[in-house]
Structures are given as C-alpha cells and as structure tokens.
C-alpha atoms as a PDB file:
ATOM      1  CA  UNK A   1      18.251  -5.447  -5.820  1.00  0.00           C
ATOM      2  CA  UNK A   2      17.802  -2.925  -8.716  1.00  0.00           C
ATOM      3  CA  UNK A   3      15.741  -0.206  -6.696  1.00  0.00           C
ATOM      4  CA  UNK A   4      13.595   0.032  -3.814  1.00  0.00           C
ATOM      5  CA  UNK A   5      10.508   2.834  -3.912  1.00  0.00           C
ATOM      6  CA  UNK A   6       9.174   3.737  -0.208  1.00  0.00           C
ATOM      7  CA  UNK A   7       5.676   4.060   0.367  1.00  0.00           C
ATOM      8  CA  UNK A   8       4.784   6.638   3.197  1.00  0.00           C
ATOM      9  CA  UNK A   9       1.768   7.508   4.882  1.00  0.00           C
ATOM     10  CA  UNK A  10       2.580  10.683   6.553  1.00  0.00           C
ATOM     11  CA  UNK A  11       1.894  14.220   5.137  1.00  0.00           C
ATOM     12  CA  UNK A  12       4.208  15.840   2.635  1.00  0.00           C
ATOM     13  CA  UNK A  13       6.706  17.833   4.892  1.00  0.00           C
ATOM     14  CA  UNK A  14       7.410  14.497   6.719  1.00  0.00           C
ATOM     15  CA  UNK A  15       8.161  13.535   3.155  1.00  0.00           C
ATOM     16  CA  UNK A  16       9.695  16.366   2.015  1.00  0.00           C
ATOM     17  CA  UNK A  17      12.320  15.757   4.896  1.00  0.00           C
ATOM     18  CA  UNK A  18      12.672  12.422   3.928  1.00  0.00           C
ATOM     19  CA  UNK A  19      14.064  13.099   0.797  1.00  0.00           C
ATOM     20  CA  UNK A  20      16.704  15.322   2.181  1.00  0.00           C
ATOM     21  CA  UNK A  21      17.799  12.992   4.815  1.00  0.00           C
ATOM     22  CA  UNK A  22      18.126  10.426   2.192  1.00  0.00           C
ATOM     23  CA  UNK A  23      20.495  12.709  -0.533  1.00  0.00           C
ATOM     24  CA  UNK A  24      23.951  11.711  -0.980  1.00  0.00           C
ATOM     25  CA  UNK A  25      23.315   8.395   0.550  1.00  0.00           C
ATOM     26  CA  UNK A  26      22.358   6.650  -2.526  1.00  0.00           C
ATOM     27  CA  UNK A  27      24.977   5.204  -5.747  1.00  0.00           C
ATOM     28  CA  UNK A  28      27.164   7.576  -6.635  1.00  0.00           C
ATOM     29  CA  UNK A  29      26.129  10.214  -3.973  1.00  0.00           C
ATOM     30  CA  UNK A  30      23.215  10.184  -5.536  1.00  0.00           C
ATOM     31  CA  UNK A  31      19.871  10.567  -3.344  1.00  0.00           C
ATOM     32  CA  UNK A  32      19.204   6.638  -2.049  1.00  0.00           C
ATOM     33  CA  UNK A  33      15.149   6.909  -3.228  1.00  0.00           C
ATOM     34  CA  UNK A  34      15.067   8.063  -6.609  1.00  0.00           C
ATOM     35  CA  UNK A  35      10.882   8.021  -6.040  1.00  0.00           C
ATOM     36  CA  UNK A  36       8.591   7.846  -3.358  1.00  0.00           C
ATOM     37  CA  UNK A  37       5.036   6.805  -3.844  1.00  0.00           C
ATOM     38  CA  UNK A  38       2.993   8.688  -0.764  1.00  0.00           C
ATOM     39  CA  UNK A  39      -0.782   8.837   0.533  1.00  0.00           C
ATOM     40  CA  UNK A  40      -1.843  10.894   3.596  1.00  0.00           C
ATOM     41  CA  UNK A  41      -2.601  14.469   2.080  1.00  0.00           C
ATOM     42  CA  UNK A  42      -6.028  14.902   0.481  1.00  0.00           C
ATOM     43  CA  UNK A  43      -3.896  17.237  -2.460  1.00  0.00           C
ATOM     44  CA  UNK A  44      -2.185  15.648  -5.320  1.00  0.00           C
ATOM     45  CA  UNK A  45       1.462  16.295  -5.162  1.00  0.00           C
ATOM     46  CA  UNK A  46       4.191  16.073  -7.671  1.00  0.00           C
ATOM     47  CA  UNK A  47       7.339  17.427  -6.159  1.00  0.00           C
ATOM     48  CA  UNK A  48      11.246  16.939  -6.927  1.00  0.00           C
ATOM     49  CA  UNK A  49      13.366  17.581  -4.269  1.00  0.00           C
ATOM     50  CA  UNK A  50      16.905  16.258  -3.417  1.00  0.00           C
ATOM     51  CA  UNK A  51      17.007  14.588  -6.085  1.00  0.00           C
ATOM     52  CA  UNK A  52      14.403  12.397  -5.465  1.00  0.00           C
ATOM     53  CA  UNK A  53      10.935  12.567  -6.302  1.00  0.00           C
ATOM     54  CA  UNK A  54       7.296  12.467  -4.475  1.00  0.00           C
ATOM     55  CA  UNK A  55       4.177  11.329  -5.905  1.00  0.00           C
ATOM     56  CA  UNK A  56       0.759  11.364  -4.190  1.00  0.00           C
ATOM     57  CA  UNK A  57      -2.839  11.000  -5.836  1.00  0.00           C
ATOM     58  CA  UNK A  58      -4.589  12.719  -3.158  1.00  0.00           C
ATOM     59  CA  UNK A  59      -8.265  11.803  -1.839  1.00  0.00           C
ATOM     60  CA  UNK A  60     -11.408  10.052  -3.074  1.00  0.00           C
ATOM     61  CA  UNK A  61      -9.672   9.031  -6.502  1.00  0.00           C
ATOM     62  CA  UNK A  62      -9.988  11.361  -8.662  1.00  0.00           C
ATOM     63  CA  UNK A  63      -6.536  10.758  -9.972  1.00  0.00           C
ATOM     64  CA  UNK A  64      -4.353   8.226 -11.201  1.00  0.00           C
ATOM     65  CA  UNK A  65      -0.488   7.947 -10.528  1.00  0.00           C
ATOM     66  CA  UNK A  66       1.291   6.865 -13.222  1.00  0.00           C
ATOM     67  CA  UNK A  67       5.124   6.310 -12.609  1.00  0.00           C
ATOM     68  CA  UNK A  68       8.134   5.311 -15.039  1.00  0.00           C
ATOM     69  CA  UNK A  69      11.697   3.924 -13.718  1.00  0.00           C
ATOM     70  CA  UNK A  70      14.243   3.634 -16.435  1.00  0.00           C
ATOM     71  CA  UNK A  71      17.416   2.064 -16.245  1.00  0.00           C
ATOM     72  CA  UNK A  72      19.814   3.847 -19.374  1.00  0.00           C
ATOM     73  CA  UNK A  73      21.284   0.664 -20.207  1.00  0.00           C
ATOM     74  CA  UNK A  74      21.553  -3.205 -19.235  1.00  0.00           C
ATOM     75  CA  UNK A  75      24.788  -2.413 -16.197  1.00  0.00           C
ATOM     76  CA  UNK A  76      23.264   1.259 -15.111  1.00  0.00           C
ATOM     77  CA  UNK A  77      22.979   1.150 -11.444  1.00  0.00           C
ATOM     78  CA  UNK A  78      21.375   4.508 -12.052  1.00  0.00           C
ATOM     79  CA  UNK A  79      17.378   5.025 -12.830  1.00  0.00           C
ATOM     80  CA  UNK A  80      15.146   7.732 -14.413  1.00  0.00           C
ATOM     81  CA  UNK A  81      12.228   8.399 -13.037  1.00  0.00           C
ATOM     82  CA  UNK A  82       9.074  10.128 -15.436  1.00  0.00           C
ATOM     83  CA  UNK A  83       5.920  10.901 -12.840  1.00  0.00           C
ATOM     84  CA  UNK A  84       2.411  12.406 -13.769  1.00  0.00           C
ATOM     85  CA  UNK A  85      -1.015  12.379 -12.487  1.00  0.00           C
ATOM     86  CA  UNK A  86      -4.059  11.432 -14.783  1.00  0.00           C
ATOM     87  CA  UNK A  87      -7.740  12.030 -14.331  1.00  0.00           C
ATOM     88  CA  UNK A  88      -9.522   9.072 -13.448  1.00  0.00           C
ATOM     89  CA  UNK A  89     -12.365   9.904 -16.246  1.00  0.00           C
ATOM     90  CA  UNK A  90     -10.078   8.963 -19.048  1.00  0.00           C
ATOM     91  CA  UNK A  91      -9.732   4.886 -17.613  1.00  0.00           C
ATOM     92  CA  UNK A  92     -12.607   3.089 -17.627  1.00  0.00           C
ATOM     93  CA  UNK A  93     -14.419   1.052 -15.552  1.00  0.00           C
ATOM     94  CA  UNK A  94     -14.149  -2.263 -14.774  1.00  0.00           C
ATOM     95  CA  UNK A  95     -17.850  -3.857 -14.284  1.00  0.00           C
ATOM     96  CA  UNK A  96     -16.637  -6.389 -12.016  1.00  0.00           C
ATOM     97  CA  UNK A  97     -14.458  -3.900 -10.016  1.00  0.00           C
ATOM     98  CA  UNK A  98     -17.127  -2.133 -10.117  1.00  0.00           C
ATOM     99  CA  UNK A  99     -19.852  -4.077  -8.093  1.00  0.00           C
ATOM    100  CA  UNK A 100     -17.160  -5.046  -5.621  1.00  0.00           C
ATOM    101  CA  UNK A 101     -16.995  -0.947  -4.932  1.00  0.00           C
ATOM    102  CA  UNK A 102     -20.749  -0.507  -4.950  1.00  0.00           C
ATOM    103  CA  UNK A 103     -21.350  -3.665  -2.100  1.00  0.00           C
ATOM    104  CA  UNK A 104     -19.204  -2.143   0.094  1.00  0.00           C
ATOM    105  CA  UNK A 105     -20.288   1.403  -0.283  1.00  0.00           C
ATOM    106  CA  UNK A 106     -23.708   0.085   0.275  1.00  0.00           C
ATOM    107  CA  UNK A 107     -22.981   0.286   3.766  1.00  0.00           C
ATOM    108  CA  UNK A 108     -21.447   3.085   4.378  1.00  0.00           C
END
C-alpha cells in the first residue's frame, strides 16, 4: 500500500483533531494521513495542519476539489500533496450528466 486518504463526514474541528492525533504516527514520524478529503461543513476549507492536510468543497457544488499526491521518486515512501479548490463555472457540463441531475431534481 502506497497511501491511504480518509474520507470524513464530520465538521472541521473533528477533523482538525484528527490530524493531530494522527502526527508522528506516520513513515518517518511523519503525520500517518498526508491528506484528508472531508464533506460535512457547508464552507470550503483548505487547511494544513500537523502536517497533514484537509480539503472540503463545501455545499451545493459550487466548487471543485482538485488534489495532487506525488511520490519524489520510484522507492519514496514519502508523498507531496498540492490541494486547491476551483469554481465549478470553468468545467463544463456534461449533457448526459446533466439530465440524470435534472430527473431527480424534478422531484424535489
């Protein structure tokens, strides 16, 4: 196993503690989660912390989370992580995707 990225559902001081429960116990004392892709909070959160990091979208998605996990070299054991939110306008829509969205809204 190269890495393994938690996905919470809890609000972001759940996952801001976490993070610090998790540093040290990772390679080379390193915190064990190097990201954590979250949902819960309505807000969009980008937050490092214990050497780990957080990423949530927030509500009704108007954002996009775009994550990148690099490993330096073939034998790293180590990753970086790169994290950023994008505006949903700038992607664009997928027709089909599309009409699957609007039947179910249709009865809301």
């Amino acid at each position: 196993m190269d890495v393994v990225l938690p996905m919470t559902h809890q609000v972001v001081s759940l996952d801001k503690a976490f993070m610090e429960y998790f540093k040290g116990k990772g390679i080379d004392n390193e915190n064990a989660f190097p990201l954590i892709i979250g949902a819960h909070d309505h807000e969009p959160y980008e937050i490092e912390l214990a050497g780990s990091k957080v990423l949530k979208t927030g509500s009704d998605a108007k954002a996009i989370g775009v994550c990148d996990i690099v490993w330096p070299d073939a034998n790293s054991k180590k990753v970086g992580v790169g994290m950023k939110l994008e505006p949903i306008e700038q992607f664009d829509v997928d027709p089909e995707l599309q009409k699957i969205v609007e039947k179910h809204q249709s009865c809301l």
